[in-house]
Protein backbone atom coordinates (compact mmCIF):
# COMPACT_ATOMS: atom_id res chain seq x y z
CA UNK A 1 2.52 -0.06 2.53
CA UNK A 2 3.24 -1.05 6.06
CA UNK A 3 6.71 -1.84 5.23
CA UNK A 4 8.50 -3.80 2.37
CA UNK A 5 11.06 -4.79 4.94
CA UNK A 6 8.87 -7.05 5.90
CA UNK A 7 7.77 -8.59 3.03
CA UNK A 8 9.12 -12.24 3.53
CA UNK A 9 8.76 -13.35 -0.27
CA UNK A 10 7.47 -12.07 -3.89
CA UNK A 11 6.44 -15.52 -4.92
CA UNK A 12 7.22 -16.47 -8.58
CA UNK A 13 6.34 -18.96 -11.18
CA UNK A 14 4.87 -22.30 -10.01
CA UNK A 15 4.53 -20.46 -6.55
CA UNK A 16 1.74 -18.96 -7.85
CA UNK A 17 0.84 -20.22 -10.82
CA UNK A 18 0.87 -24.21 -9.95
CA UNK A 19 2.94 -26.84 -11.50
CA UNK A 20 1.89 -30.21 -13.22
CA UNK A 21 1.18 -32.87 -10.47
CA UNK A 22 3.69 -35.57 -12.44
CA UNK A 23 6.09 -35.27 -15.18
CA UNK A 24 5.45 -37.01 -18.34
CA UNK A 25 7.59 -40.44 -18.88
CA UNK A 26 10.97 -40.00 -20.14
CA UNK A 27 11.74 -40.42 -24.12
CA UNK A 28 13.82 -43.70 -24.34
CA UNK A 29 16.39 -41.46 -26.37
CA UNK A 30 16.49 -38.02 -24.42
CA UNK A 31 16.21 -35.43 -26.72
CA UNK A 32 19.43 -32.52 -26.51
CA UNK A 33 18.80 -29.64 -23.77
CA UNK A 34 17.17 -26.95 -25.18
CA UNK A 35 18.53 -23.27 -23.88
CA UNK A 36 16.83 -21.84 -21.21
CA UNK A 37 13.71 -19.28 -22.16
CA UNK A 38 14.72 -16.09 -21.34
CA UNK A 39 13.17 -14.79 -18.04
CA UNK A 40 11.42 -12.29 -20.40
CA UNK A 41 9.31 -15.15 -21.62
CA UNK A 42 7.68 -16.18 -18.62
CA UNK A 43 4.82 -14.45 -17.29
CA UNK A 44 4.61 -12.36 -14.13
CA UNK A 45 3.23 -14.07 -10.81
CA UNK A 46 -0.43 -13.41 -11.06
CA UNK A 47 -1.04 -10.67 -8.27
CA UNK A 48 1.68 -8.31 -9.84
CA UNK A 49 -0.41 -9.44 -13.56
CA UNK A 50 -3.46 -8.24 -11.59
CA UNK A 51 -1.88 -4.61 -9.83
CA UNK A 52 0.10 -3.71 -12.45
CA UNK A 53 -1.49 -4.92 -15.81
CA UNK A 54 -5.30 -5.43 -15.79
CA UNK A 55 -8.03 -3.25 -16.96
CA UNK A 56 -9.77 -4.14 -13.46
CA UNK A 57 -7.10 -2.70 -11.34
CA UNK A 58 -6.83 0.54 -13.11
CA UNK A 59 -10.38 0.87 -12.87
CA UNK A 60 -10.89 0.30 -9.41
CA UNK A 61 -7.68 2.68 -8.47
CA UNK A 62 -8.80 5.47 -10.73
CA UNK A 63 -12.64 4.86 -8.93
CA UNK A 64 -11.11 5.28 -5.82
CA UNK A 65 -8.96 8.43 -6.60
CA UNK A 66 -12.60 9.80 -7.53
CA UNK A 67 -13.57 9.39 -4.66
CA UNK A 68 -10.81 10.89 -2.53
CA UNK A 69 -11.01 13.97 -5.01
CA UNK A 70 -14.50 14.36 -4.66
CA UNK A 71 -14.77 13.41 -1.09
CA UNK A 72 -12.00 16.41 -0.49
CA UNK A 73 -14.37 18.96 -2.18
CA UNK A 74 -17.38 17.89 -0.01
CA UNK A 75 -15.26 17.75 3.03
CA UNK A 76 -13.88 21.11 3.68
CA UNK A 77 -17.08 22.93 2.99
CA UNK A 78 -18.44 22.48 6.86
CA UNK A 79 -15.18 22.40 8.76
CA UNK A 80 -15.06 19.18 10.76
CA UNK A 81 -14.71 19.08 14.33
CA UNK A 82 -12.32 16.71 14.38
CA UNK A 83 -9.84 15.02 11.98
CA UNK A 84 -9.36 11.21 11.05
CA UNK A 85 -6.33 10.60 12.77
CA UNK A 86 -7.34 8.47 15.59
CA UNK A 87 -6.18 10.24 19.16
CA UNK A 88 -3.35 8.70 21.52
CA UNK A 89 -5.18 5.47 22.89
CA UNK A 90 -8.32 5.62 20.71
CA UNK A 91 -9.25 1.99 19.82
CA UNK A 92 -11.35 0.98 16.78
CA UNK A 93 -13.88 -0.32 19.47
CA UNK A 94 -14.08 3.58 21.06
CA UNK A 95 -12.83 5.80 18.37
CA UNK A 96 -11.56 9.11 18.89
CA UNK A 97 -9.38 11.75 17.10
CA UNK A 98 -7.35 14.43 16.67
CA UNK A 99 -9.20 17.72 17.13
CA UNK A 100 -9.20 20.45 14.00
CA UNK A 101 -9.86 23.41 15.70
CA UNK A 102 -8.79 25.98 13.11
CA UNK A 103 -5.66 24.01 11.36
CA UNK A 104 -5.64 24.04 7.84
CA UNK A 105 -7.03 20.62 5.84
CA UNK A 106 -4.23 18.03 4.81
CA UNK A 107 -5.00 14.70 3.16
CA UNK A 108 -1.95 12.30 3.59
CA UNK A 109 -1.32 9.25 1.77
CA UNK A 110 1.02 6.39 1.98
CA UNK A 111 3.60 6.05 -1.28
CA UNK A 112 4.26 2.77 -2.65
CA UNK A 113 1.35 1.29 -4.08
CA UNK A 114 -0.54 4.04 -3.24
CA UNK A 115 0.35 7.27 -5.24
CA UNK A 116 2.94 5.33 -7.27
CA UNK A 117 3.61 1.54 -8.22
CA UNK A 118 7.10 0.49 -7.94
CA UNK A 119 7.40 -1.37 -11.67
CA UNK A 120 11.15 -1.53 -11.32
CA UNK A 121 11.90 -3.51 -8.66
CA UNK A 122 8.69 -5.57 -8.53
CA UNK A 123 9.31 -6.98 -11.85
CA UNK A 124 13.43 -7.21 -10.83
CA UNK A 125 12.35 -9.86 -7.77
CA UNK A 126 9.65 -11.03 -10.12
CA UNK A 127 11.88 -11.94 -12.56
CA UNK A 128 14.96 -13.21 -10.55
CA UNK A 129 12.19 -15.24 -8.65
CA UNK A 130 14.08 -14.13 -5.75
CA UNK A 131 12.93 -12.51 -1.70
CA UNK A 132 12.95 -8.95 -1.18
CA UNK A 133 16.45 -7.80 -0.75
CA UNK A 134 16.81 -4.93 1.61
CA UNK A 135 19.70 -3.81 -0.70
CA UNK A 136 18.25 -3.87 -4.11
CA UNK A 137 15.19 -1.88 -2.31
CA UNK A 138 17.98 0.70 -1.13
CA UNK A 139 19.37 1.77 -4.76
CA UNK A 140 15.62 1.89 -6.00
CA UNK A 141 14.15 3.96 -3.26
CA UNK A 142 17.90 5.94 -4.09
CA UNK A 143 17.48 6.07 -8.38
CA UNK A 144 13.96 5.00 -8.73
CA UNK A 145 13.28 8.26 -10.07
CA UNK A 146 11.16 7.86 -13.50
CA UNK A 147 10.89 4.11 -13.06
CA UNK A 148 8.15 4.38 -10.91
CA UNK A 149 4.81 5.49 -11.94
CA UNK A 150 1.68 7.51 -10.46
CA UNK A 151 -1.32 5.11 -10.07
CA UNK A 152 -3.88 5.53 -12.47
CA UNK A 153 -5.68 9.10 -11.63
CA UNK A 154 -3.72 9.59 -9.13
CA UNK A 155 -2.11 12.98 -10.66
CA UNK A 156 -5.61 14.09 -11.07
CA UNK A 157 -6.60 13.37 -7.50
CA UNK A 158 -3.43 15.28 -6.13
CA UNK A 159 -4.40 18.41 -8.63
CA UNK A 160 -8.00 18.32 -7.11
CA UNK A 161 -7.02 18.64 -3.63
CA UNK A 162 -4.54 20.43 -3.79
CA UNK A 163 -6.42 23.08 -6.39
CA UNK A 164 -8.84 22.72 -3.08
CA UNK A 165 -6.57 24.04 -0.73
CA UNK A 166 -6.04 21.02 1.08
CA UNK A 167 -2.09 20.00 1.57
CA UNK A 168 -1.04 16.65 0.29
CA UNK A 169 1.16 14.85 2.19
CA UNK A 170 3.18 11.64 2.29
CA UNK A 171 4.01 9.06 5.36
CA UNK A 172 5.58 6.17 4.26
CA UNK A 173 8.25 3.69 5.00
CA UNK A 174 11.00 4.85 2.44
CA UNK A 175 13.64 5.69 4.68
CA UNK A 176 14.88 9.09 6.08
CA UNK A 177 18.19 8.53 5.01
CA UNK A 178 17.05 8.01 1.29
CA UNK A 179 14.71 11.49 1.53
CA UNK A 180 16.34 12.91 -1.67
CA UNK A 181 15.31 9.79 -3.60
CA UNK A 182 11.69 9.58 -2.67
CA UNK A 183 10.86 13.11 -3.19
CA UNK A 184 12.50 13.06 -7.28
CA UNK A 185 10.54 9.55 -7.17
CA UNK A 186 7.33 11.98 -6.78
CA UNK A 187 8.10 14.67 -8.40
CA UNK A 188 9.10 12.57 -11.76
CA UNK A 189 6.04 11.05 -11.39
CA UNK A 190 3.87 13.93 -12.14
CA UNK A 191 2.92 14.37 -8.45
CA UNK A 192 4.23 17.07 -7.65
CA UNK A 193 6.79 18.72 -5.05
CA UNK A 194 6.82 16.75 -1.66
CA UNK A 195 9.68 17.87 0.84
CA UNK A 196 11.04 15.76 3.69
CA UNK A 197 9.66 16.85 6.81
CA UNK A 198 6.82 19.40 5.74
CA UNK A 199 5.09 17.05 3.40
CA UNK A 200 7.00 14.16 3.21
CA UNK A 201 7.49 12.25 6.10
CA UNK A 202 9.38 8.61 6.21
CA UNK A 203 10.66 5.93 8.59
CA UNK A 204 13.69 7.26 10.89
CA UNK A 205 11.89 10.61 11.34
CA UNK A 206 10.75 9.56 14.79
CA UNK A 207 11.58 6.65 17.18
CA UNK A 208 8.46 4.21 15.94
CA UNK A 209 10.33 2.58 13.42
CA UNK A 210 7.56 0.65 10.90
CA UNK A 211 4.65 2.12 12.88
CA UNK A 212 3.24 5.49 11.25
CA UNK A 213 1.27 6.81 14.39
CA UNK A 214 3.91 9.13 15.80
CA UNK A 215 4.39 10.40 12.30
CA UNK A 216 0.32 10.66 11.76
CA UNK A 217 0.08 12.77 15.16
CA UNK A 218 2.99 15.36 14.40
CA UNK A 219 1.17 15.82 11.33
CA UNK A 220 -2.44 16.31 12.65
CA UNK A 221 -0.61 18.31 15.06
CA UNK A 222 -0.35 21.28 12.42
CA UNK A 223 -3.26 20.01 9.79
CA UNK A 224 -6.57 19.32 9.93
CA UNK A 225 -6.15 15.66 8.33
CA UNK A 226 -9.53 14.79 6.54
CA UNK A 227 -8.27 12.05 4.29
CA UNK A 228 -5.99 8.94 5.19
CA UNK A 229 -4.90 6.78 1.91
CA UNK A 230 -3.06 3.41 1.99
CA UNK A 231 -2.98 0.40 0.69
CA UNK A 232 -2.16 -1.52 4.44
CA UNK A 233 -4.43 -1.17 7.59
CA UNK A 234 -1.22 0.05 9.27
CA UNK A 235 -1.26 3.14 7.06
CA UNK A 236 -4.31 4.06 9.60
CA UNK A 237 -3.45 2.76 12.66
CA UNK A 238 -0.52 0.49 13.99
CA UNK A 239 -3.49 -1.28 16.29
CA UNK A 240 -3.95 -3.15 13.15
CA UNK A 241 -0.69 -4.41 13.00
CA UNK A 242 0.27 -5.14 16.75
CA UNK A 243 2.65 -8.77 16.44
CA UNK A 244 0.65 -11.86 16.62
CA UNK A 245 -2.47 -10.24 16.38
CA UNK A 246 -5.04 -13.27 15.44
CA UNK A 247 -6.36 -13.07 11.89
CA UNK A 248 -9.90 -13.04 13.39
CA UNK A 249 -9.25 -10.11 15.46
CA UNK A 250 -7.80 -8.20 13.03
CA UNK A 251 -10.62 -8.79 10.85
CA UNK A 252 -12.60 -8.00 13.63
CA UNK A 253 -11.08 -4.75 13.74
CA UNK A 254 -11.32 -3.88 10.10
CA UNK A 255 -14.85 -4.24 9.87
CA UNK A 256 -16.47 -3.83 13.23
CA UNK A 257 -18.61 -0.40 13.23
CA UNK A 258 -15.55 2.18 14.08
CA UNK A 259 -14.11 0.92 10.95
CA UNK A 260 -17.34 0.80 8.73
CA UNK A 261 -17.82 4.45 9.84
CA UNK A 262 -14.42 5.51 8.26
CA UNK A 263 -14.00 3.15 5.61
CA UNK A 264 -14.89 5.62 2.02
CA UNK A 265 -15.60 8.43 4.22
CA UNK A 266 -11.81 9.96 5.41
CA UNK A 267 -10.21 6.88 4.92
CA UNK A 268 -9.52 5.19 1.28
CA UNK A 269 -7.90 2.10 0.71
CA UNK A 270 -6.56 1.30 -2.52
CA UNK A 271 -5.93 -2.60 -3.48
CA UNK A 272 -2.71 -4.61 -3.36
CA UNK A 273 -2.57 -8.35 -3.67
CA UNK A 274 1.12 -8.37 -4.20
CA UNK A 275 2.23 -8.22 -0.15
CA UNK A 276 1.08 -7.34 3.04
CA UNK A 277 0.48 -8.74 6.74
CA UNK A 278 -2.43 -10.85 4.79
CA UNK A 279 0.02 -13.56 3.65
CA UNK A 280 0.09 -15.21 6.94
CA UNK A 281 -2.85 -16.35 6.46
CA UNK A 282 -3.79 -20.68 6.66
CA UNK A 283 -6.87 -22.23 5.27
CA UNK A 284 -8.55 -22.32 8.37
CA UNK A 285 -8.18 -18.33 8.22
CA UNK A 286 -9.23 -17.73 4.76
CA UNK A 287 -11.92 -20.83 4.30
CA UNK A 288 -14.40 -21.68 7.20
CA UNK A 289 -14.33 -24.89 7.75
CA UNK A 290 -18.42 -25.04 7.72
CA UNK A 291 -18.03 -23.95 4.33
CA UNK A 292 -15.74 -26.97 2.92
CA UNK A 293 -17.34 -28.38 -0.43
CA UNK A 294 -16.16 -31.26 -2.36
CA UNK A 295 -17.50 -32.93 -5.83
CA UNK A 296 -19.12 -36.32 -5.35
């Protein structure tokens, strides 16, 4: 993810779902308040029913961990050149990367929503219908351990490479000061041993705060990185995510022909229509207006 700090709002309920446009007319005798439903008894928003729940998520993330898996096998048999962590000033428009020369392969992944869904506190907000809260994220990325899950064939995927001889590796933006956390998060969920600063690597570690190039260079520094995974454009390049960036352009971006030339082959993006930059998005943005369509 590019950073659930700042994810403005999980919406909940009729945020999602829609309300009635009027209420019915009032009973001339009101009938007596009935007790509140439990929380329990309302269904999830529909992007977490769609992540976390349906049959067509879990088939398109376990058809994407195929991929990486056998997109790792085919990679390391010719030794590439170069890796797929874009070089200091490389644009999308003039790509170029970090060279392999002989380092040994890595692939390197973001965490949340990418090699594990948070179920804890995504159901917690969910439920509470509330904003992210900084605080509440704090204890989970603390004692999430066994709450949060490996993505389905994602354990699989990690085996592969790893069995491989390529080096899985982590950058995400848990925090540095929560290290101990996010690596029994992992490890509980059947992924395996990451440790902080050889193969995990998390926000505080450098001076870019949110952004994950510094982190991505220190690690092509020592690894020949032939796999990026994410489920944010910012977990391959903060040039996505540079502030007030037009929607256009950043579509622009993501599918111009640098892009299309990485997209499935070194970098994998898994799908997540709970948050990202994406929710900024107006009508005119998602809609073209030469495309508006109304019944007669």
């Amino acid at each position: 993810m590019t950073t659930f700090r700042n994810w403005l709002l999980l919406a909940a309920g009729c945020g999602l779902a829609g309300c009635a446009a009027s209420p019915a007319p009032a009973p001339l005798t009101p009938p007596p308040a009935a007790a509140p439903a439990p929380a329990e008894a309302a269904k999830p928003p529909v992007a977490l029913q769609y992540l976390y729940g349906s049959p067509e998520a879990a088939a398109l993330v376990r058809a994407t961990n195929a991929r990486i898996a056998d997109y790792g096998a085919w990679r390391i048999r010719e030794r590439p050149k170069d890796s797929v962590v874009l070089a200091p000033g490389a644009t999308m428009d003039a790509p170029t990367f970090e060279p392999c020369g002989s380092k040994p392969f890595a692939a390197v992944f973001d965490a949340d929503e990418t090699l594990i869904w948070n179920l804890g506190p995504m159901r917690y907000f969910a439920e509470k219908g509330t904003a992210f809260d900084p605080k509440v994220w704090d204890q989970w990325e603390k004692t999430g351990a066994g709450k949060a899950i490996a993505m389905p064939g994602t354990v699989a995927m990690v085996n592969a490479l790893r069995a491989a001889g390529i080096t899985v590796i982590a950058n995400t933006n848990r925090t540095a000061a929560a290290a101990k956390g996010s690596e029994d998060t992992l490890r509980a969920a059947g992924l395996g041993e990451f440790r902080h600063g050889e193969t995990l690597f998390l926000m505080g570690d450098d001076t870019g705060g949110s952004s994950k190039d510094g982190r991505r260079r220190a690690i092509a520094s020592k690894y020949c990185v032939i796999i990026l995974g994410g489920d944010q454009l910012g977990d391959f390049s903060q040039q996505f995510n540079v502030k007030d960036l037009p929607a256009t352009q950043r579509m622009a971006l993501a599918t111009n022909a640098g892009a299309t030339a990485l997209w499935d082959k070194g970098w994998f993006l898994f799908p997540n229509p709970v948050y990202g930059p994406w929710e900024k998005l107006g009508w005119g943005d998602a809609f073209p207006s030469d495309k508006k369509w109304e019944p007669k």
